[in-house]
PDB file of N, CA and C in Angstrom:
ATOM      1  N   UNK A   1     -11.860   6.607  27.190  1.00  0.00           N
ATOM      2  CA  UNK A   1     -12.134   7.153  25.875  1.00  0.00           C
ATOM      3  C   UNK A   1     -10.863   7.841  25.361  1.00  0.00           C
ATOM      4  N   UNK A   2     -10.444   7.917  24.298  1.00  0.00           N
ATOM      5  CA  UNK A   2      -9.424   8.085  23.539  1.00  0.00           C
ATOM      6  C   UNK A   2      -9.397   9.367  23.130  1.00  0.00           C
ATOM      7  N   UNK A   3      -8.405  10.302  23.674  1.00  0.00           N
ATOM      8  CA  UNK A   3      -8.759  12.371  23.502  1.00  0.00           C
ATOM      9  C   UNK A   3      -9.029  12.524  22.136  1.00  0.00           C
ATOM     10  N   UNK A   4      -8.363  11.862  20.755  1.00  0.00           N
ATOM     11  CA  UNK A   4      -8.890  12.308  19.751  1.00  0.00           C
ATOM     12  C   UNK A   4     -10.186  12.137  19.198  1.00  0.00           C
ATOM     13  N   UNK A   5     -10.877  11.004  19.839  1.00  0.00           N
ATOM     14  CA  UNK A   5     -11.852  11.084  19.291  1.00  0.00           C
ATOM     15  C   UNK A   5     -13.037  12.492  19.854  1.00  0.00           C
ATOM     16  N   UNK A   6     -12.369  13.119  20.785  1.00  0.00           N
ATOM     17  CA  UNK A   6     -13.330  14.615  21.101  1.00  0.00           C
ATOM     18  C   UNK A   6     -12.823  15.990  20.498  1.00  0.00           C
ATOM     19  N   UNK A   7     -11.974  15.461  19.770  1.00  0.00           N
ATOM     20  CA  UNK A   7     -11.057  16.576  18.686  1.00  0.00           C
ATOM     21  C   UNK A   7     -12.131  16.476  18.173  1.00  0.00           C
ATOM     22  N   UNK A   8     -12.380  18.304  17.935  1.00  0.00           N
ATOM     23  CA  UNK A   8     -13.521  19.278  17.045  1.00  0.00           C
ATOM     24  C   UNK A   8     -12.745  18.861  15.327  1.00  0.00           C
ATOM     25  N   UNK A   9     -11.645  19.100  14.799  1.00  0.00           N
ATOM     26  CA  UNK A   9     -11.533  18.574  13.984  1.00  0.00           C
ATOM     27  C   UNK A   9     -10.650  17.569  13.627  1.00  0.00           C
ATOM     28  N   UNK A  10     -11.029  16.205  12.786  1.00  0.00           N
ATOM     29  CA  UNK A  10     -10.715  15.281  12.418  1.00  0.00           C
ATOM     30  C   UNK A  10      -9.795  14.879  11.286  1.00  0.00           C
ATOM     31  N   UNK A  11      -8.457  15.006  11.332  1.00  0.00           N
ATOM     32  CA  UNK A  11      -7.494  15.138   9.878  1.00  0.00           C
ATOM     33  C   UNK A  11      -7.766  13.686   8.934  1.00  0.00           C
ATOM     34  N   UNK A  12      -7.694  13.828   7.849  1.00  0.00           N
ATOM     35  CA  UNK A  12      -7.609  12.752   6.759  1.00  0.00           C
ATOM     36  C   UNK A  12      -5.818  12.173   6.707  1.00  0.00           C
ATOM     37  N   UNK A  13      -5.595  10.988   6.357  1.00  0.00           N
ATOM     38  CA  UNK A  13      -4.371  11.077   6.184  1.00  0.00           C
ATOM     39  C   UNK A  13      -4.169   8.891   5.877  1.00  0.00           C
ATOM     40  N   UNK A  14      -3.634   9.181   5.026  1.00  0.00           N
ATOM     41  CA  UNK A  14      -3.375   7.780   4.404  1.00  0.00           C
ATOM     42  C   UNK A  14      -1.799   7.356   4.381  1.00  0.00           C
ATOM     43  N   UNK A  15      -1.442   5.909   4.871  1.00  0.00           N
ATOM     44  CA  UNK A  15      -0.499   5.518   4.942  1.00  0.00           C
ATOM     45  C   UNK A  15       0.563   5.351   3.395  1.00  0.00           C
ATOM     46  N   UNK A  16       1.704   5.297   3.751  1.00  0.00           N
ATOM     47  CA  UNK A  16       2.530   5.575   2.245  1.00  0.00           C
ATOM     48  C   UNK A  16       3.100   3.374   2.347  1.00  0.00           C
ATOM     49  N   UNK A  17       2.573   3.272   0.876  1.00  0.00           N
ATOM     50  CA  UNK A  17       2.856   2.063   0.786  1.00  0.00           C
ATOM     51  C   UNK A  17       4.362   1.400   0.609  1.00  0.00           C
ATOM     52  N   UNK A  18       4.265   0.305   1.016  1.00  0.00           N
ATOM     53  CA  UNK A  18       6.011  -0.044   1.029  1.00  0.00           C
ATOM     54  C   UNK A  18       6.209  -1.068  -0.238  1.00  0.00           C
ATOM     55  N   UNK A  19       7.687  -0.823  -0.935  1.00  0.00           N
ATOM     56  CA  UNK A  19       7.974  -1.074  -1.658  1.00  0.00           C
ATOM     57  C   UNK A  19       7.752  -3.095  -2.022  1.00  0.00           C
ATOM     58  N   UNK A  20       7.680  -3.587  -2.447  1.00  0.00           N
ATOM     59  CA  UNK A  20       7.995  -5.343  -2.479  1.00  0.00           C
ATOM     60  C   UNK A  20       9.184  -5.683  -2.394  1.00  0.00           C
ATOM     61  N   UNK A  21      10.169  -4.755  -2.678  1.00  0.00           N
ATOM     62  CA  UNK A  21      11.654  -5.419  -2.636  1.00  0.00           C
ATOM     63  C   UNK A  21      11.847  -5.094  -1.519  1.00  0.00           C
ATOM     64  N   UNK A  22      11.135  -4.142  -0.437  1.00  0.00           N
ATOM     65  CA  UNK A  22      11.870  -4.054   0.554  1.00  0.00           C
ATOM     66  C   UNK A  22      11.200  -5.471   1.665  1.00  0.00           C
ATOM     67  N   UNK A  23       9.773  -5.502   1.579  1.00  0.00           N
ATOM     68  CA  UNK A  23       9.303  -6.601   2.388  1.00  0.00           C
ATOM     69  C   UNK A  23       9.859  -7.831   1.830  1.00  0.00           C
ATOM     70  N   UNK A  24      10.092  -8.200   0.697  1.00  0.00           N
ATOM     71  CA  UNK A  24      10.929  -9.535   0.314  1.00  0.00           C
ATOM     72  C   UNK A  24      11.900  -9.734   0.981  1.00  0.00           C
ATOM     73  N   UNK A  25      12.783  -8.257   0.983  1.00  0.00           N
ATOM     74  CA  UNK A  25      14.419  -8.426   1.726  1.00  0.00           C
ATOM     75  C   UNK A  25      14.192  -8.440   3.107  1.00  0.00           C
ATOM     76  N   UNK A  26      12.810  -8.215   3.880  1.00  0.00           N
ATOM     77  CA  UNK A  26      13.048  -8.780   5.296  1.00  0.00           C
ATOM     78  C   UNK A  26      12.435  -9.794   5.267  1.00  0.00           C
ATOM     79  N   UNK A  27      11.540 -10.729   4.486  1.00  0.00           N
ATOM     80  CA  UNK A  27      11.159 -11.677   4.785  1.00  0.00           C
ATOM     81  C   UNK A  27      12.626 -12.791   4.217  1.00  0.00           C
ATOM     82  N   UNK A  28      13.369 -11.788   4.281  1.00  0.00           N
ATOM     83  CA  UNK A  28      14.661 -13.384   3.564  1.00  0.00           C
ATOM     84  C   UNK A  28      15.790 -13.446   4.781  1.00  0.00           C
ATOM     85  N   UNK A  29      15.453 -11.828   5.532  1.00  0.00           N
ATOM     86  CA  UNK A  29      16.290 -11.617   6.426  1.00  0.00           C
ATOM     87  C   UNK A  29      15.601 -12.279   8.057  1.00  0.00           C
ATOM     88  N   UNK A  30      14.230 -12.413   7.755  1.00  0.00           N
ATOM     89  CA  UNK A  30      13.540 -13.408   8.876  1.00  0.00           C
ATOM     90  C   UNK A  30      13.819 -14.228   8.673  1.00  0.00           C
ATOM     91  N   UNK A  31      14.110 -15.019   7.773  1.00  0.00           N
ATOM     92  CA  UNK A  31      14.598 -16.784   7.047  1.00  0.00           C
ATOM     93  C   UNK A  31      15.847 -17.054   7.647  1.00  0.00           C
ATOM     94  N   UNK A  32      16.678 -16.295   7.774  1.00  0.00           N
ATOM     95  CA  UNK A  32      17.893 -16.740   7.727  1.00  0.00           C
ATOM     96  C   UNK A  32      18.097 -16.792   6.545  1.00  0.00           C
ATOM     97  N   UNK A  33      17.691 -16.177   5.372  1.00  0.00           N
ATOM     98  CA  UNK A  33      18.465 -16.338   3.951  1.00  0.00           C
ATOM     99  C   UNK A  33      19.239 -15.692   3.270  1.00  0.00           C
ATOM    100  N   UNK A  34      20.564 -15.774   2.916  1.00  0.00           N
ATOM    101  CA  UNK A  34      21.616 -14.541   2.708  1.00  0.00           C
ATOM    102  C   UNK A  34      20.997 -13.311   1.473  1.00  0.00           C
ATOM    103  N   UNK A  35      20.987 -12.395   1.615  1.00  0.00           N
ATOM    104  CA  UNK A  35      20.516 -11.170   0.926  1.00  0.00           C
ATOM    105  C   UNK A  35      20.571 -11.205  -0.782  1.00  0.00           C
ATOM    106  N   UNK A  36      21.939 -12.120  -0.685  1.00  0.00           N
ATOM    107  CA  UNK A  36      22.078 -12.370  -2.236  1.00  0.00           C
ATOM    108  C   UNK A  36      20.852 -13.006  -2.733  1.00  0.00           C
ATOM    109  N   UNK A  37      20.439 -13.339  -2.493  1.00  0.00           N
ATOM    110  CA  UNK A  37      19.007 -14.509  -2.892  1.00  0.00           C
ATOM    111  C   UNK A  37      17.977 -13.431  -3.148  1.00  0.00           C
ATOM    112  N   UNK A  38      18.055 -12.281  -3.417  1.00  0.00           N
ATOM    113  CA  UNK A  38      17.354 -11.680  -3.656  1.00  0.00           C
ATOM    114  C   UNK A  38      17.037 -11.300  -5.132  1.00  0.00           C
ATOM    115  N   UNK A  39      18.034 -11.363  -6.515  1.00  0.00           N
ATOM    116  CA  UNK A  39      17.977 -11.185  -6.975  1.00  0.00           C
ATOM    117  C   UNK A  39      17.534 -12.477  -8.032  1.00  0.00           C
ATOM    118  N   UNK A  40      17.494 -13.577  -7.099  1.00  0.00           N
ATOM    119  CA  UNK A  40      17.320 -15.082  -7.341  1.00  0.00           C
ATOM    120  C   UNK A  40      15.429 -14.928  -7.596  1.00  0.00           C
ATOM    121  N   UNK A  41      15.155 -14.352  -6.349  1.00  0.00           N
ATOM    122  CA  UNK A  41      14.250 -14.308  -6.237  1.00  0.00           C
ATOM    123  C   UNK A  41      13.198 -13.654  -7.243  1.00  0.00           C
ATOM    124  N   UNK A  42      13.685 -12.181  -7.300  1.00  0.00           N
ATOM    125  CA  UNK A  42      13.077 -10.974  -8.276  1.00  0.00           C
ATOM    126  C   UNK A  42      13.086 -12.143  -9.890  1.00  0.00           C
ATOM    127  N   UNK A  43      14.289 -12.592 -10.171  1.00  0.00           N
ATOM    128  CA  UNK A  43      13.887 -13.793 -11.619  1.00  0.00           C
ATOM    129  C   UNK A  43      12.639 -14.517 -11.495  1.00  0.00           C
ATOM    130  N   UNK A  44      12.861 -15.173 -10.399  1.00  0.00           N
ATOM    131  CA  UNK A  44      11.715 -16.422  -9.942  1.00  0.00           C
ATOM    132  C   UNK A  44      10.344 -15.606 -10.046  1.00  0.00           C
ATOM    133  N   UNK A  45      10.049 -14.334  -9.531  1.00  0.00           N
ATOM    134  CA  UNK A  45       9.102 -13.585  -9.388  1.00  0.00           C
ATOM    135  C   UNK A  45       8.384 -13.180 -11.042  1.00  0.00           C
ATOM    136  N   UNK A  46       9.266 -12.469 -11.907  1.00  0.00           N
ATOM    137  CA  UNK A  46       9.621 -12.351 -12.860  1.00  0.00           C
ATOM    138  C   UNK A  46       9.141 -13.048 -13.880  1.00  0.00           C
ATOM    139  N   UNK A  47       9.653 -14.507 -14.227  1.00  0.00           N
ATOM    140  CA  UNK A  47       8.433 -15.342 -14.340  1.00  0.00           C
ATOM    141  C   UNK A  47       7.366 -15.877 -14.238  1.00  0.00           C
ATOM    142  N   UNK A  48       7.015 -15.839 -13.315  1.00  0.00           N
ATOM    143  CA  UNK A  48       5.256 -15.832 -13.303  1.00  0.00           C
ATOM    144  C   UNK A  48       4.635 -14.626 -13.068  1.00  0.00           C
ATOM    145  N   UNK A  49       5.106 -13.470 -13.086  1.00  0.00           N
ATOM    146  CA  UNK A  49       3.998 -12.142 -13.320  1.00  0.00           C
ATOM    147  C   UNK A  49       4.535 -11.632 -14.430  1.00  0.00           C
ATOM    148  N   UNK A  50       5.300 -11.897 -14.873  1.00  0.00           N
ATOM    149  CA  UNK A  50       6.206 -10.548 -16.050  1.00  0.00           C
ATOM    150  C   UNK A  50       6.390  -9.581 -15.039  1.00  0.00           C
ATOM    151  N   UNK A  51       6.777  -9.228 -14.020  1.00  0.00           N
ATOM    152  CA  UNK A  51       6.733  -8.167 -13.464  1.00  0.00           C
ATOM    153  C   UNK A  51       8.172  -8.677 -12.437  1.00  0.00           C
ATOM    154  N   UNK A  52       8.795  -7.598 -12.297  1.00  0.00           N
ATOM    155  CA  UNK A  52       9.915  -7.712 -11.352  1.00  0.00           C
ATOM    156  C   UNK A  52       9.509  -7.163 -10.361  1.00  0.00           C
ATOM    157  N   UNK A  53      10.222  -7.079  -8.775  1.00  0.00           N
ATOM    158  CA  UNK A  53       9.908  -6.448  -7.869  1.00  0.00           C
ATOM    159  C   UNK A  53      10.069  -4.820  -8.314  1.00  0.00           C
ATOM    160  N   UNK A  54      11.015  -4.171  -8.943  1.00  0.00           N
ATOM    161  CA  UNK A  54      10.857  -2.709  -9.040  1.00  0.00           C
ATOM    162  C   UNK A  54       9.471  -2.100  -9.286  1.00  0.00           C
ATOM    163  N   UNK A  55       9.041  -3.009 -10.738  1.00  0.00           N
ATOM    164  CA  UNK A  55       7.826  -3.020 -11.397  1.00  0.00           C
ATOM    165  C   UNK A  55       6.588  -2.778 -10.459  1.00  0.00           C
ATOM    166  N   UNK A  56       6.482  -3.172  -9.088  1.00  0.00           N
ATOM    167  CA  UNK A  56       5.496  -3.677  -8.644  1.00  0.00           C
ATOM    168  C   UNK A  56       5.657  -2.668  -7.077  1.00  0.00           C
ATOM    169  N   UNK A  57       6.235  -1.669  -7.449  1.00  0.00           N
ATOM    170  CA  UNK A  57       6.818  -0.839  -6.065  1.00  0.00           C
ATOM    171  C   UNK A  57       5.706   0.431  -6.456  1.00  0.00           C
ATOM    172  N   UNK A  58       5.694   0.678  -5.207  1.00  0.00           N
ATOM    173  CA  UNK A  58       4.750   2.088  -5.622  1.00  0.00           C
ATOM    174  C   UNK A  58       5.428   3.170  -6.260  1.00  0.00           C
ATOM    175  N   UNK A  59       4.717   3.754  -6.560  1.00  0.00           N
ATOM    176  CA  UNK A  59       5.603   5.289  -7.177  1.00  0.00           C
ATOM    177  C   UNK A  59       5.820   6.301  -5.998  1.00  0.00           C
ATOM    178  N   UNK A  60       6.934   6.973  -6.388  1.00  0.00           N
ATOM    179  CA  UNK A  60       7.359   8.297  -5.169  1.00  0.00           C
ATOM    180  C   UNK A  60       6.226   8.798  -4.696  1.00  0.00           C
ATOM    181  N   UNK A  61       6.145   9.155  -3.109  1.00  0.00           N
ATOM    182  CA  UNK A  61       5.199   9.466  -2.392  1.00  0.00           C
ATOM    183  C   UNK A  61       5.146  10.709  -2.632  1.00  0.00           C
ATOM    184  N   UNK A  62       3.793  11.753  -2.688  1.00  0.00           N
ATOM    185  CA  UNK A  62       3.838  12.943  -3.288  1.00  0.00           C
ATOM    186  C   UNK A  62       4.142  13.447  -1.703  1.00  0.00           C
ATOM    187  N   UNK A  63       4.892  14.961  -1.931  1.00  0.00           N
ATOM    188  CA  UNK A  63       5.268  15.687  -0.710  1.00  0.00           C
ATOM    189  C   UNK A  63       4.196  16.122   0.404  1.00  0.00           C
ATOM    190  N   UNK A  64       3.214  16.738  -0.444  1.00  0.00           N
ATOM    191  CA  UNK A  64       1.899  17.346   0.158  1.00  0.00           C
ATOM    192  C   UNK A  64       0.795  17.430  -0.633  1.00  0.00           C
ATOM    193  N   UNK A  65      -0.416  17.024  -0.155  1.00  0.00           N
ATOM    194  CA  UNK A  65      -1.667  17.250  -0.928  1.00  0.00           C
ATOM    195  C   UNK A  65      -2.371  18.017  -0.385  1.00  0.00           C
ATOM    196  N   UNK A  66      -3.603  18.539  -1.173  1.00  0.00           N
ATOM    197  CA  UNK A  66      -4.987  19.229  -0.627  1.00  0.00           C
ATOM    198  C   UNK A  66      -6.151  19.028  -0.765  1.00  0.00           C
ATOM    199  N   UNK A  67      -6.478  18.493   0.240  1.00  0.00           N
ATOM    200  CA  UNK A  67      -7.666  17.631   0.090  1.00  0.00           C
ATOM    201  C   UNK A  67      -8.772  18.072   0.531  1.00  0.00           C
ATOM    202  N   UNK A  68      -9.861  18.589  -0.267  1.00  0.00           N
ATOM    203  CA  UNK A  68     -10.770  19.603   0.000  1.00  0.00           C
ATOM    204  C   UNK A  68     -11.934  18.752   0.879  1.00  0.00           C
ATOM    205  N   UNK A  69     -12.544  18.965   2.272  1.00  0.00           N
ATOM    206  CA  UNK A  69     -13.583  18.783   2.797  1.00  0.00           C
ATOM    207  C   UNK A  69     -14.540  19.155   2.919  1.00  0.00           C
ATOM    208  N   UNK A  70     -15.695  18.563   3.586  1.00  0.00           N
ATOM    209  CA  UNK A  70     -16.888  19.381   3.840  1.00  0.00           C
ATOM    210  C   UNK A  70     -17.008  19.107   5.315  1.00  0.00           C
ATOM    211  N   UNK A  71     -16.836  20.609   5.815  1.00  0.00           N
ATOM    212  CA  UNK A  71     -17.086  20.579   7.349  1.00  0.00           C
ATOM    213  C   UNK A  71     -18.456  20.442   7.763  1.00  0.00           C
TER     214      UNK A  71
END
C-alpha cells in the first residue's frame, strides 16, 4: 500500500500545461528533423487553424493559488 494514501490530509494540485512549440520542437528533434523546420511548420499549422503555435500555448502559470476546501 502506498504511504500517501494513509496521509490524514490529501493536497489538490494540477499539472502546468506545456507549450505546442515546445512538444513540436521535440517531436522534430525525435525525427531527426533540423530545428529550422520549425518555423516551416508553425506556417503549415497556421493554415489550417488560423492559429500559430504561440497562439495555442498556454498562458503564464500563476505563482500560487488558494483553493478553498471542505474538510
Amino acid at each position: 500500500m502506498h504511504p500517501y494514501l494513509n496521509h490524514p490530509l490529501q493536497l489538490l494540485s494540477k499539472r502546468n500545461p506545456i507549450s505546442a512549440r515546445v512538444i513540436e520542437e521535440q517531436g522534430l528533434a525525435l525525427a531527426v528533423i533540423p530545428a529550422s523546420y520549425i518555423d516551416d511548420l508553425n506556417e503549415r499549422i497556421r493554415r489550417q487553424t488560423s492559429f500559430t503555435l504561440d497562439d495555442m500555448s498556454p498562458v503564464t502559470a500563476v505563482k500560487s493559488a488558494i483553493i478553498p476546501t471542505f474538510l
